[in-house]
C-alpha atoms as a PDB file:
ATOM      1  CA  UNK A   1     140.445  89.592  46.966  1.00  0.00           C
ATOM      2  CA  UNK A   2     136.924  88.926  47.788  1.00  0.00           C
ATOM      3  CA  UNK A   3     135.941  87.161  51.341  1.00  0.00           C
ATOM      4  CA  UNK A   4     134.645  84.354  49.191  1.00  0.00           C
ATOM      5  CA  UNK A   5     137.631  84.020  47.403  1.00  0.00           C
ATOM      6  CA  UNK A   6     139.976  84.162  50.943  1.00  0.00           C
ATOM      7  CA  UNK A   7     137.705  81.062  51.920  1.00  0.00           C
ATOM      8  CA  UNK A   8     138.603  79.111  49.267  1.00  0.00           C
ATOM      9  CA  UNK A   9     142.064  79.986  49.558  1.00  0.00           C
ATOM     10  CA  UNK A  10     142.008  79.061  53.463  1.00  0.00           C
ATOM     11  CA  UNK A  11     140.445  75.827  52.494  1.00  0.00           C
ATOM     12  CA  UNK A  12     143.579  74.786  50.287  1.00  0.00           C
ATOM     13  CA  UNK A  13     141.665  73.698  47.316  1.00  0.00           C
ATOM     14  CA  UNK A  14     144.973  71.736  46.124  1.00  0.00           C
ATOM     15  CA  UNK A  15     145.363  69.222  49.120  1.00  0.00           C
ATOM     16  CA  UNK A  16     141.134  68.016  48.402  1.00  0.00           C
ATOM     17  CA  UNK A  17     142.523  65.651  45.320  1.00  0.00           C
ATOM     18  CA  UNK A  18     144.790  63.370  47.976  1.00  0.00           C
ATOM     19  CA  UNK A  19     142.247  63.604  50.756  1.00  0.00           C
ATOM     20  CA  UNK A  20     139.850  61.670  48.798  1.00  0.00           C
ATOM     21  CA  UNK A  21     142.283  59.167  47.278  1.00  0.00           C
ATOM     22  CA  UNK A  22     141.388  56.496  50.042  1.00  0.00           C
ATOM     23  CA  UNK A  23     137.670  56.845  49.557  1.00  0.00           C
ATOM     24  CA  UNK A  24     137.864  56.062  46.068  1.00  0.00           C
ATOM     25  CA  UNK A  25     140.467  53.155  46.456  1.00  0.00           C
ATOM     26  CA  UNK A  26     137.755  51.668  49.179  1.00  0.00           C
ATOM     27  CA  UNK A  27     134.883  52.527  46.515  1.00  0.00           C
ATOM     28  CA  UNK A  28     136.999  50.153  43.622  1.00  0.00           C
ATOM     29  CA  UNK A  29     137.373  47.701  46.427  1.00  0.00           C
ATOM     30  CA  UNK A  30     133.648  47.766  46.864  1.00  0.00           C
ATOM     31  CA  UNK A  31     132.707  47.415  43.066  1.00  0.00           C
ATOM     32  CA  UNK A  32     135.526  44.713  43.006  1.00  0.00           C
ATOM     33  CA  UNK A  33     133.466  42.504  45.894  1.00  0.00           C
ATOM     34  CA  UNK A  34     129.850  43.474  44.696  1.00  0.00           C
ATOM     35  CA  UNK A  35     128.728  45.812  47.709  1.00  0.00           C
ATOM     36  CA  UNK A  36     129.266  49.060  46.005  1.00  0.00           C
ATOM     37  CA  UNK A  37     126.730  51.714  46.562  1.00  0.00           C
ATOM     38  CA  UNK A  38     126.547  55.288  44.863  1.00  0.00           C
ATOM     39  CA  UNK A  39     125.103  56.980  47.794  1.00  0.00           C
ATOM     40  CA  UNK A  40     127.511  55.504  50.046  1.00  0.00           C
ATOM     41  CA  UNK A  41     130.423  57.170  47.701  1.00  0.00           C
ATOM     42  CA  UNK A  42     128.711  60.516  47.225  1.00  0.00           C
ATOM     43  CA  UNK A  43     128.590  60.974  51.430  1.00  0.00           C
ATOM     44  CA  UNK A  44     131.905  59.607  52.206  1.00  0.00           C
ATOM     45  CA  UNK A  45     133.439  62.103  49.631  1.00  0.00           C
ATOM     46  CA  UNK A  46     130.954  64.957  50.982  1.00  0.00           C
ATOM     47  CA  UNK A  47     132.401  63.765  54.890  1.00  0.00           C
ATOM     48  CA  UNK A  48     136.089  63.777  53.697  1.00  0.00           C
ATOM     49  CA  UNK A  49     136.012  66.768  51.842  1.00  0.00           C
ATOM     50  CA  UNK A  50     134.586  68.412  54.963  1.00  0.00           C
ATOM     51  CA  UNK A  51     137.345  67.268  57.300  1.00  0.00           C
ATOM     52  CA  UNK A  52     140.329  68.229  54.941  1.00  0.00           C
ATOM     53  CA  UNK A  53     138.919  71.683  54.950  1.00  0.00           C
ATOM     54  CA  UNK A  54     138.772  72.087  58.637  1.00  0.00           C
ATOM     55  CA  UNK A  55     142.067  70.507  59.016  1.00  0.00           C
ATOM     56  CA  UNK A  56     143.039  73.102  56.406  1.00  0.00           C
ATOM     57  CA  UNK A  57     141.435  76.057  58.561  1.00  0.00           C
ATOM     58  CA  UNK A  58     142.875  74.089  61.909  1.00  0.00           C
ATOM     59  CA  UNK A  59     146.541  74.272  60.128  1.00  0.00           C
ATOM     60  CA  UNK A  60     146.390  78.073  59.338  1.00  0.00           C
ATOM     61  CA  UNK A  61     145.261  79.098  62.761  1.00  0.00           C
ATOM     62  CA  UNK A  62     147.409  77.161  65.018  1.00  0.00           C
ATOM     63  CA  UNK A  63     150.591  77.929  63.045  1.00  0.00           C
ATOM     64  CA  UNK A  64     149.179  81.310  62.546  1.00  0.00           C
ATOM     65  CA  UNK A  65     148.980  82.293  66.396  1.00  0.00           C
ATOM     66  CA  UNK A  66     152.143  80.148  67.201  1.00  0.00           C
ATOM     67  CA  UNK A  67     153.845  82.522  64.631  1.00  0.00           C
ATOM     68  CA  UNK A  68     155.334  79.241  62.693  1.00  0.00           C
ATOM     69  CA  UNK A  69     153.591  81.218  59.356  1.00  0.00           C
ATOM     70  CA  UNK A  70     155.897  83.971  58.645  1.00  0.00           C
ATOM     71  CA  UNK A  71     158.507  86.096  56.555  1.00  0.00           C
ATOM     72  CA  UNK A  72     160.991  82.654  56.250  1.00  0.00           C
ATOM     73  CA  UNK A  73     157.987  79.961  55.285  1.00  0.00           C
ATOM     74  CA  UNK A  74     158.575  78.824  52.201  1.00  0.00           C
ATOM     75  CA  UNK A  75     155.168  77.734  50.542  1.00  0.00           C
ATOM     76  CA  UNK A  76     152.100  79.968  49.657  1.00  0.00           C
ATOM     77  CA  UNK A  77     150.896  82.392  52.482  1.00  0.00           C
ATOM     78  CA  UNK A  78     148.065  81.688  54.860  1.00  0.00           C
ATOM     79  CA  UNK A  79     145.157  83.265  55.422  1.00  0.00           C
ATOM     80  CA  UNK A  80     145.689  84.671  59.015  1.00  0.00           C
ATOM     81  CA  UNK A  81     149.506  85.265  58.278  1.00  0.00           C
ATOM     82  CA  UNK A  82     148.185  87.450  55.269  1.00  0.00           C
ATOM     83  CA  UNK A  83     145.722  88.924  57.911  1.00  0.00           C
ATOM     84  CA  UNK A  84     142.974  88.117  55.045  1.00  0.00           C
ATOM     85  CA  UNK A  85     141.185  86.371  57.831  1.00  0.00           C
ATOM     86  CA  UNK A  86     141.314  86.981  61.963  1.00  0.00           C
ATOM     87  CA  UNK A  87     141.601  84.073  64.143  1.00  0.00           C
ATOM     88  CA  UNK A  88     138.239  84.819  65.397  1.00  0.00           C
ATOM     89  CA  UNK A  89     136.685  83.971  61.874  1.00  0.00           C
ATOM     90  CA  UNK A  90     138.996  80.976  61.466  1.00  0.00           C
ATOM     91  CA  UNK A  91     137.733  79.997  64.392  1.00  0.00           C
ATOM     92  CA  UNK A  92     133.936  80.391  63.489  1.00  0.00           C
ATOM     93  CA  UNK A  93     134.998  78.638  60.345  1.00  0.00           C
ATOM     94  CA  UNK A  94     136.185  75.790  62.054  1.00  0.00           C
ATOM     95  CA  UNK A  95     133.318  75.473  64.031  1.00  0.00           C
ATOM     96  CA  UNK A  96     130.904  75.925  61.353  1.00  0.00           C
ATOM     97  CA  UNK A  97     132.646  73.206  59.063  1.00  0.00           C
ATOM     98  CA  UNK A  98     132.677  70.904  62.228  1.00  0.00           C
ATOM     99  CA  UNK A  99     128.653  70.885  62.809  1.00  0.00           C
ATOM    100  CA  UNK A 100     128.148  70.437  58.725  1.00  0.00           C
ATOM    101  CA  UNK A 101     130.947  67.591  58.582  1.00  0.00           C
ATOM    102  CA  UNK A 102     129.497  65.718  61.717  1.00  0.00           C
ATOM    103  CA  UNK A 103     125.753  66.463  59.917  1.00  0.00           C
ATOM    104  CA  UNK A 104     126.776  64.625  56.848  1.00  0.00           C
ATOM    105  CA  UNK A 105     128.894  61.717  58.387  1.00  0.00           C
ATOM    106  CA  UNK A 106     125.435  61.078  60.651  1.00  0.00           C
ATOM    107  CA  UNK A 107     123.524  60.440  57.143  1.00  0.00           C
ATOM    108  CA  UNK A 108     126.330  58.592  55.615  1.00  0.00           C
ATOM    109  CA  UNK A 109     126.174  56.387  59.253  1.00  0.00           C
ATOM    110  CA  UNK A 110     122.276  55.975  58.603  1.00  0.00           C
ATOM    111  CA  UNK A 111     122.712  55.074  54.982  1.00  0.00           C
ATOM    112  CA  UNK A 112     125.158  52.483  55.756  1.00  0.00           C
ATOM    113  CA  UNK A 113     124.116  50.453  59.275  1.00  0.00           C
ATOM    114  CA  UNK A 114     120.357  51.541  59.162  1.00  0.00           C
ATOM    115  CA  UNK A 115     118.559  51.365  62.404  1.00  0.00           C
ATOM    116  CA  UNK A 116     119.610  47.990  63.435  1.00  0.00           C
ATOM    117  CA  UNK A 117     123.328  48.036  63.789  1.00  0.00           C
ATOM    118  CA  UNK A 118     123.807  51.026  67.162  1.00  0.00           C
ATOM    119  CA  UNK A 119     126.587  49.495  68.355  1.00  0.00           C
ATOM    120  CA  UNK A 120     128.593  50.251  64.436  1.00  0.00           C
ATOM    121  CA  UNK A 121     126.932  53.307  64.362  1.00  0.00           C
ATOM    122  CA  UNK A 122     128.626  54.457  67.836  1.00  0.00           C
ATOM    123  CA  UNK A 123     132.064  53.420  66.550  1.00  0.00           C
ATOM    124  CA  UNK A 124     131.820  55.482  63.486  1.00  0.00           C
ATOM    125  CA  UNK A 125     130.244  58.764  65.431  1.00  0.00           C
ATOM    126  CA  UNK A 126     133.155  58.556  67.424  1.00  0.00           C
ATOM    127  CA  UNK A 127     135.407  57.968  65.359  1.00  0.00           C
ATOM    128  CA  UNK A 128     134.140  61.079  63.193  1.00  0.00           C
ATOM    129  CA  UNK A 129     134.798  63.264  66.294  1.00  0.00           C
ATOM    130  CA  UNK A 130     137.957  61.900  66.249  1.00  0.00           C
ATOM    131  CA  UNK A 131     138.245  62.453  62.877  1.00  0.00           C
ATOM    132  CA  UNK A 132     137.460  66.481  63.913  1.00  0.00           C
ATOM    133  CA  UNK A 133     139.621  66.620  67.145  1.00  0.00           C
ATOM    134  CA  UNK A 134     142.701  65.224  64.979  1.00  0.00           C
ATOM    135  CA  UNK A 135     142.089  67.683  62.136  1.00  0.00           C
ATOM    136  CA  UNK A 136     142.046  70.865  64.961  1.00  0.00           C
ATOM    137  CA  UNK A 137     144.914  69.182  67.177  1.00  0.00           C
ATOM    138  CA  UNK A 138     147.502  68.760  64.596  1.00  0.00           C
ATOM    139  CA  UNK A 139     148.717  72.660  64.644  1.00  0.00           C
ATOM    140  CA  UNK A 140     145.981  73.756  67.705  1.00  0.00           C
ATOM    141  CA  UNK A 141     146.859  73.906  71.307  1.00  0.00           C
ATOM    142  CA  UNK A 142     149.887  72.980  73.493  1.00  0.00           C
ATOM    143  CA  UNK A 143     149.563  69.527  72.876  1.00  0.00           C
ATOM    144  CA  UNK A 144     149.644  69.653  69.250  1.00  0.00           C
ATOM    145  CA  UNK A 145     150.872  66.610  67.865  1.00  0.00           C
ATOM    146  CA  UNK A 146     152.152  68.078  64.328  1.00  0.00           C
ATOM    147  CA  UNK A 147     154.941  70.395  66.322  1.00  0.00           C
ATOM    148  CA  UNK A 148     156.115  66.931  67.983  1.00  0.00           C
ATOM    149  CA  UNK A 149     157.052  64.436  64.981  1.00  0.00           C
ATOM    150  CA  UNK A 150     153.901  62.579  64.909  1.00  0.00           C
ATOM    151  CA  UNK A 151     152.229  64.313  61.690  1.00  0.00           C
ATOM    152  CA  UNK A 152     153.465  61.542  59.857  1.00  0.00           C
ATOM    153  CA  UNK A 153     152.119  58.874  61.308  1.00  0.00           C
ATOM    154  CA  UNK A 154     148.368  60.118  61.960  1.00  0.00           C
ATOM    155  CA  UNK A 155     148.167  60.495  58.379  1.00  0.00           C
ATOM    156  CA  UNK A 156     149.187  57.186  57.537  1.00  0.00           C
ATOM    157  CA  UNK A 157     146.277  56.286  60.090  1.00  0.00           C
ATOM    158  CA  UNK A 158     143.526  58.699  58.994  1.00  0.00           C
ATOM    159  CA  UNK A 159     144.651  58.733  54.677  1.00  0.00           C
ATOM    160  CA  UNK A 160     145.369  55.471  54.150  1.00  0.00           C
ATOM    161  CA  UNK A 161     143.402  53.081  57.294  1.00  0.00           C
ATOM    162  CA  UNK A 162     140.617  55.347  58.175  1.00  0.00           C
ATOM    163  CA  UNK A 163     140.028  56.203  54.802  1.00  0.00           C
ATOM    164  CA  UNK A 164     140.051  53.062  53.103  1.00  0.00           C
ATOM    165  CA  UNK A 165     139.364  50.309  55.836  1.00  0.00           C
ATOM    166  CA  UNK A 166     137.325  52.476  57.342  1.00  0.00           C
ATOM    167  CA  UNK A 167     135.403  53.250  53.848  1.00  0.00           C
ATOM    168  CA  UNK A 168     135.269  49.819  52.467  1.00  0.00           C
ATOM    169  CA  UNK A 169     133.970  48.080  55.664  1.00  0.00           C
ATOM    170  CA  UNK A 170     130.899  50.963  54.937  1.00  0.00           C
ATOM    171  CA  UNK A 171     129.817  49.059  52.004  1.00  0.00           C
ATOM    172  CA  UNK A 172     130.205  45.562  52.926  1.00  0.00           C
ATOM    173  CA  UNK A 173     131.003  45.617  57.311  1.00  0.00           C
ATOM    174  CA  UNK A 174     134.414  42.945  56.931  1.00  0.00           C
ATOM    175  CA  UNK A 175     138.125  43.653  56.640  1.00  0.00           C
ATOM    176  CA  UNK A 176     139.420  41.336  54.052  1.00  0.00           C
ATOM    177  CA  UNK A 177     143.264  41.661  53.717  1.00  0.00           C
ATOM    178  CA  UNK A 178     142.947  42.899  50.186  1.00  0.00           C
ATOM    179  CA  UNK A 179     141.646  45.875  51.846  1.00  0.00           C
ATOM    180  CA  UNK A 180     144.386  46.396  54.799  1.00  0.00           C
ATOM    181  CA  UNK A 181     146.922  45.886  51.820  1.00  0.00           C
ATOM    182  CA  UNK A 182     145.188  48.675  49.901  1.00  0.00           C
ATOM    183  CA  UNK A 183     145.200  51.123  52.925  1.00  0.00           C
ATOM    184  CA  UNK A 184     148.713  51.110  52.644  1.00  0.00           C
ATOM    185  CA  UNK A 185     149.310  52.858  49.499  1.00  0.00           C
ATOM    186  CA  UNK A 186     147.188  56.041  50.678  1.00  0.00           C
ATOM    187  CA  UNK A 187     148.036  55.981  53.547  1.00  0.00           C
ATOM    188  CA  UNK A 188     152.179  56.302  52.916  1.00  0.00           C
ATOM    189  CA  UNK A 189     151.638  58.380  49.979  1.00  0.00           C
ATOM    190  CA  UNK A 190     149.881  61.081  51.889  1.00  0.00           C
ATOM    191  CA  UNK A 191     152.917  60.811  54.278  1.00  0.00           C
ATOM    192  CA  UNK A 192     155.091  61.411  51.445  1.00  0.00           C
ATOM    193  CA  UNK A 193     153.296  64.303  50.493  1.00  0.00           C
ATOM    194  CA  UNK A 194     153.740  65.293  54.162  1.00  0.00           C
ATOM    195  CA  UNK A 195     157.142  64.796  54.760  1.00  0.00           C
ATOM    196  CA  UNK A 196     157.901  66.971  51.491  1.00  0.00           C
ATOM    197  CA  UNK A 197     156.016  70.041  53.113  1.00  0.00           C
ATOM    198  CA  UNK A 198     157.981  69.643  56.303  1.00  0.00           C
ATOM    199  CA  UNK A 199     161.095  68.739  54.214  1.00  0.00           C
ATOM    200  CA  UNK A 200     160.855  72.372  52.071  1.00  0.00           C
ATOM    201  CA  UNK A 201     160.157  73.992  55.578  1.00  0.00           C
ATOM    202  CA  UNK A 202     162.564  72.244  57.630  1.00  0.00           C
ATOM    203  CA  UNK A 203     164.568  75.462  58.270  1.00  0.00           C
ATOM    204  CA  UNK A 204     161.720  77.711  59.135  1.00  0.00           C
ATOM    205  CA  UNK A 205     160.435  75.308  61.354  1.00  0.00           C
ATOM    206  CA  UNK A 206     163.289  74.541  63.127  1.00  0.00           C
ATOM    207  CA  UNK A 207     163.468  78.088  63.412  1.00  0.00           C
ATOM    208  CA  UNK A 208     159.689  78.142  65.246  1.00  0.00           C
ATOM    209  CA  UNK A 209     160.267  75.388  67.328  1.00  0.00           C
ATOM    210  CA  UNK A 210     158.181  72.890  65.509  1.00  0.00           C
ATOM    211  CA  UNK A 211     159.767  69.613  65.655  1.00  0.00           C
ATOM    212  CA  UNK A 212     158.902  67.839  62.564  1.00  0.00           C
ATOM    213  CA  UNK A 213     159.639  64.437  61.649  1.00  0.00           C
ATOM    214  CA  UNK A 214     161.875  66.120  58.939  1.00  0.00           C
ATOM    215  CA  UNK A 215     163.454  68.063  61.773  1.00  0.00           C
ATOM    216  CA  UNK A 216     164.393  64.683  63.369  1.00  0.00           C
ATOM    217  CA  UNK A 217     166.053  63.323  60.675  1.00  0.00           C
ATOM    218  CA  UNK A 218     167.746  65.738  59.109  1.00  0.00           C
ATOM    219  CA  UNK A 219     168.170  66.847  55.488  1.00  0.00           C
ATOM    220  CA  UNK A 220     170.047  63.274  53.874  1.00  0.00           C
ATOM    221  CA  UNK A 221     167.643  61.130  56.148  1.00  0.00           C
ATOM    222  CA  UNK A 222     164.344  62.466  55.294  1.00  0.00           C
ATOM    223  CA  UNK A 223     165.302  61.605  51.241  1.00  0.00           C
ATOM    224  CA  UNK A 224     166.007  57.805  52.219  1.00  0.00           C
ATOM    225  CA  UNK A 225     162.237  58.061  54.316  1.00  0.00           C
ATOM    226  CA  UNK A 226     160.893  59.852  51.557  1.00  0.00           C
ATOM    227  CA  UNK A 227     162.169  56.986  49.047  1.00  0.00           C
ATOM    228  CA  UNK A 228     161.202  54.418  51.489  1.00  0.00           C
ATOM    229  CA  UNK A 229     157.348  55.853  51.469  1.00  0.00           C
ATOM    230  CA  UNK A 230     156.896  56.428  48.073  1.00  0.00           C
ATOM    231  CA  UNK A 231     158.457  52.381  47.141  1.00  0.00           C
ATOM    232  CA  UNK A 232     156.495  50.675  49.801  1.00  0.00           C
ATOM    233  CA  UNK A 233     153.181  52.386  48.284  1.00  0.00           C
ATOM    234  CA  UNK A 234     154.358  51.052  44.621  1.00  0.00           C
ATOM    235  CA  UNK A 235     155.196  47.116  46.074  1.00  0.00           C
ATOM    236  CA  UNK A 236     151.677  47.825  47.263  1.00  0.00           C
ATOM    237  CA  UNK A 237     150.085  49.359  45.097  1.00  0.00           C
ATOM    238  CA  UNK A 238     151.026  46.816  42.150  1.00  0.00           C
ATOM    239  CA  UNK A 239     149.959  43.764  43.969  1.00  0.00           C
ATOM    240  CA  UNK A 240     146.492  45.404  44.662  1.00  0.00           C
ATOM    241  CA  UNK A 241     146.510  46.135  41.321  1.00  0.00           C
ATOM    242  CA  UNK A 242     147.419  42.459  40.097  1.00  0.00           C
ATOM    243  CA  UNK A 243     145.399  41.259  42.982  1.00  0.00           C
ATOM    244  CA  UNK A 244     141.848  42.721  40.836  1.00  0.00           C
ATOM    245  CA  UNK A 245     142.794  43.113  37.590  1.00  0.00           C
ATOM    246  CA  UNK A 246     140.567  40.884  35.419  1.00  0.00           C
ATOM    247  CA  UNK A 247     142.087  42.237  31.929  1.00  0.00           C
ATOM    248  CA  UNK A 248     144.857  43.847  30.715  1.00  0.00           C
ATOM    249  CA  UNK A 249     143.581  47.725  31.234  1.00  0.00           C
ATOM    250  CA  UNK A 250     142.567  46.799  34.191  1.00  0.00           C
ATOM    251  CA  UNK A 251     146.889  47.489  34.607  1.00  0.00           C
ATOM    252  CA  UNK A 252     146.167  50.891  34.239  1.00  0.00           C
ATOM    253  CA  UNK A 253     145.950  52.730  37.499  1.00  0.00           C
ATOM    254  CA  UNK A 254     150.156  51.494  37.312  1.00  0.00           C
ATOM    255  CA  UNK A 255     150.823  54.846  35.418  1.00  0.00           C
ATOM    256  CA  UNK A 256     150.603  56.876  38.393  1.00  0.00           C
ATOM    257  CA  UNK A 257     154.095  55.391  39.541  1.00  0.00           C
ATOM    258  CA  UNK A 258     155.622  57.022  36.780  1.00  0.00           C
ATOM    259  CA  UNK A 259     155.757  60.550  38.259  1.00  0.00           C
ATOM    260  CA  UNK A 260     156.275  59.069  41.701  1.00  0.00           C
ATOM    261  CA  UNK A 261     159.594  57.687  40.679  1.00  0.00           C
ATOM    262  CA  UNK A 262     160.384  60.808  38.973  1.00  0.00           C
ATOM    263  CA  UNK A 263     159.592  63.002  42.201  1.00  0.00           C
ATOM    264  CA  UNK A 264     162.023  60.647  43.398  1.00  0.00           C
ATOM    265  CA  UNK A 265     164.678  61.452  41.873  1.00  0.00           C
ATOM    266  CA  UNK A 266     164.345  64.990  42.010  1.00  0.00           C
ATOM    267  CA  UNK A 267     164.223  65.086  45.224  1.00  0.00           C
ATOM    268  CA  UNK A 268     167.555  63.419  45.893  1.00  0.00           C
ATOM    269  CA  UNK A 269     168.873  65.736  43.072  1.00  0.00           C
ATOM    270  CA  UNK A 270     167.433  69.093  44.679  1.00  0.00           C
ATOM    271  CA  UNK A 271     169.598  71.838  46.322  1.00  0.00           C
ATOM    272  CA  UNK A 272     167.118  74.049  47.255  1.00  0.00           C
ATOM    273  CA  UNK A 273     164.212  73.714  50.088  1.00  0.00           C
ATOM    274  CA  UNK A 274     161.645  75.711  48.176  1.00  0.00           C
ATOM    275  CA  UNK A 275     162.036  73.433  44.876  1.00  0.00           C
ATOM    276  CA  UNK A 276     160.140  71.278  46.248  1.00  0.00           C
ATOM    277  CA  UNK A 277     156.987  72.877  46.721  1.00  0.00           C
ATOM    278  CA  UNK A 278     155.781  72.197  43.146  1.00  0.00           C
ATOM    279  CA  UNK A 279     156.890  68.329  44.327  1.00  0.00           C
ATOM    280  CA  UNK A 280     153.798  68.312  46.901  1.00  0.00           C
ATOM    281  CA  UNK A 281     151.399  68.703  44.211  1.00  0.00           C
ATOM    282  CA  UNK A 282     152.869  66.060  41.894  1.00  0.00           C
ATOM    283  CA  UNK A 283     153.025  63.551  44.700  1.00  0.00           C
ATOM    284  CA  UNK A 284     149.667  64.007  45.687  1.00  0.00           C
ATOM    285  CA  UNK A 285     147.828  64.173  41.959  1.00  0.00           C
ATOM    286  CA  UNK A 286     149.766  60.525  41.460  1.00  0.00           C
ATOM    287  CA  UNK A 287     147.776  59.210  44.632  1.00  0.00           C
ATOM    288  CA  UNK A 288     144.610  60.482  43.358  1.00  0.00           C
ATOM    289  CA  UNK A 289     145.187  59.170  39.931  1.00  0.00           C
ATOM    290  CA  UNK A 290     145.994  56.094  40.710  1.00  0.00           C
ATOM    291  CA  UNK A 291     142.863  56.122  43.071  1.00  0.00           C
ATOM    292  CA  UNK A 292     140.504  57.183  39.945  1.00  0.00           C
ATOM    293  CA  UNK A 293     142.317  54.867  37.962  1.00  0.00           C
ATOM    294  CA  UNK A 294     141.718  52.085  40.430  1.00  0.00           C
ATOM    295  CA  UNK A 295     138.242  53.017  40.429  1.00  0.00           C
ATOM    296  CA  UNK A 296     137.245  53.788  37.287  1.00  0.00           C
ATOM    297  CA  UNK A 297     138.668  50.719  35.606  1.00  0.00           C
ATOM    298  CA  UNK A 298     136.852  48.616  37.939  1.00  0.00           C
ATOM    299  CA  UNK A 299     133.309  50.335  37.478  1.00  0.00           C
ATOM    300  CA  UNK A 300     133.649  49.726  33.202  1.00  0.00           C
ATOM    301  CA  UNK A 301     134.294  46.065  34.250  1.00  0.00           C
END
């Protein structure tokens, strides 16, 4: 395999779709209201994009030197478990996808607020380096929060109210409820996807000493959170839905549920941890189509 190729690998090309899901839900809500702006879209995607992949390089070298990546993990190996990469050039990766992120979250900042709102354009710099320390602290360091039960939760923050509050205020600078509603579905959907990865590695991890939400609950208790996620997104998700639809078609975005309540079921059905890997990818397509959906239909008008 060629270095090229192990980069893209390390950046998890598969987990991009779902990272973007709330920028596009926040870009429908824009076109919905009348503020949306092309440019706008184009750098928040650029930004996102940029912070999934470092959290993707974060998450291979953290549980890469904490030894959580080994011979019982069930999913697809990493890069520094492999030994394709050293920590030393995850590392410089990390760094050098920080500095370009940050770069393109300035413009997007400038593009947005102009020269006349600082005091916004503070808030969102520092919330884009907290965007960057919560991508590297998840796995990284001592302290890291995904080896003590709280993955869950900062993705609900950073998926679903970063993304989409954060996003839509962008565009127009207010926080209708319509758009707090709308964070929701993102937001528990990427926990979903979450709590399956920690749900198909519950053993291993358990194993490693990373305490996972999954690990709290145990095997029965996880499926009733899982179901519990993946409904509140749908109650959700159908009255934002409702809430803009102007037509018909404008309905739908709705499809996406379909899988969701079929992942459902197979998850209550499955016997075996590593059957759900191909789950993670089904779960996390539905958020992004319903996010395309969402936007698409409201661009044609």
């Amino acid at each position: 395999m060629t270095k090229l190729k192990v980069w893209i690998a390390a950046a998890r090309l598969r987990t991009l779709p779902l990272s973007v899901s709330g920028i596009l839900i926040a870009a429908a809500l824009a076109q919905y209201s009348e503020v949306f702006n092309g440019l706008i879209l184009a750098l928040s995607l650029a930004t996102t994009l940029g912070f999934q992949i470092l959290s993707n390089f974060a998450n291979d070298y953290g549980d890469g030197i904490k030894g959580t990546d080994n011979h019982e993990r069930v999913g697809p190996a990493r890069a520094l478990q492999s030994g394709a990469l050293s920590a030393g050039q995850l590392k410089k990766g990390m760094w050098i996808t920080s500095v370009l992120t940050l770069s393109i979250a300035l413009l997007l900042i400038y593009v947005a607020f102009g020269k006349d709102n600082f005091a916004l354009s503070i808030v969102y710099f520092l919330l884009g380096i907290a965007a960057i320390a919560a991508a590297i602290k998840y796995t990284v360091g001592s302290s890291a929060y995904g080896y003590r039960a709280l993955g869950d939760l900062f993705v609900f923050i950073f998926f679903g109210i970063v993304s989409v509050a954060g996003g839509y205020f962008l565009y127009a600078q207010k926080l209708p409820l319509l758009v707090l509603l709308s964070a929701v579905v993102p937001g528990v959907w990427s926990a979903a996807v979450l709590n399956l990865n920690n749900m198909r590695d519950r053993k291993s991890d358990i194993n490693a000493n990373k305490i996972t939400l999954a690990v709290k609950l145990g095997e029965e208790r996880s499926k009733f959170y899982h179901s519990f996620l993946l409904l509140a997104g749908i109650a959700c998700g159908g009255i934002v839905t409702h809430w803009i639809a102007t037509d018909g078609w404008h309905y739908i975005p709705l499809l996406a549920v379909v899988p969701l309540l079929l992942n459902m079921l197979t998850v209550w059905t499955t016997k075996e941890a590593k059957d759900l890997d191909p789950e993670l990818k089904k779960v996390a397509l539905s958020t992004f189509l319903f996010s395309l959906l969402l936007l698409v239909t409201q661009l044609i008008g």
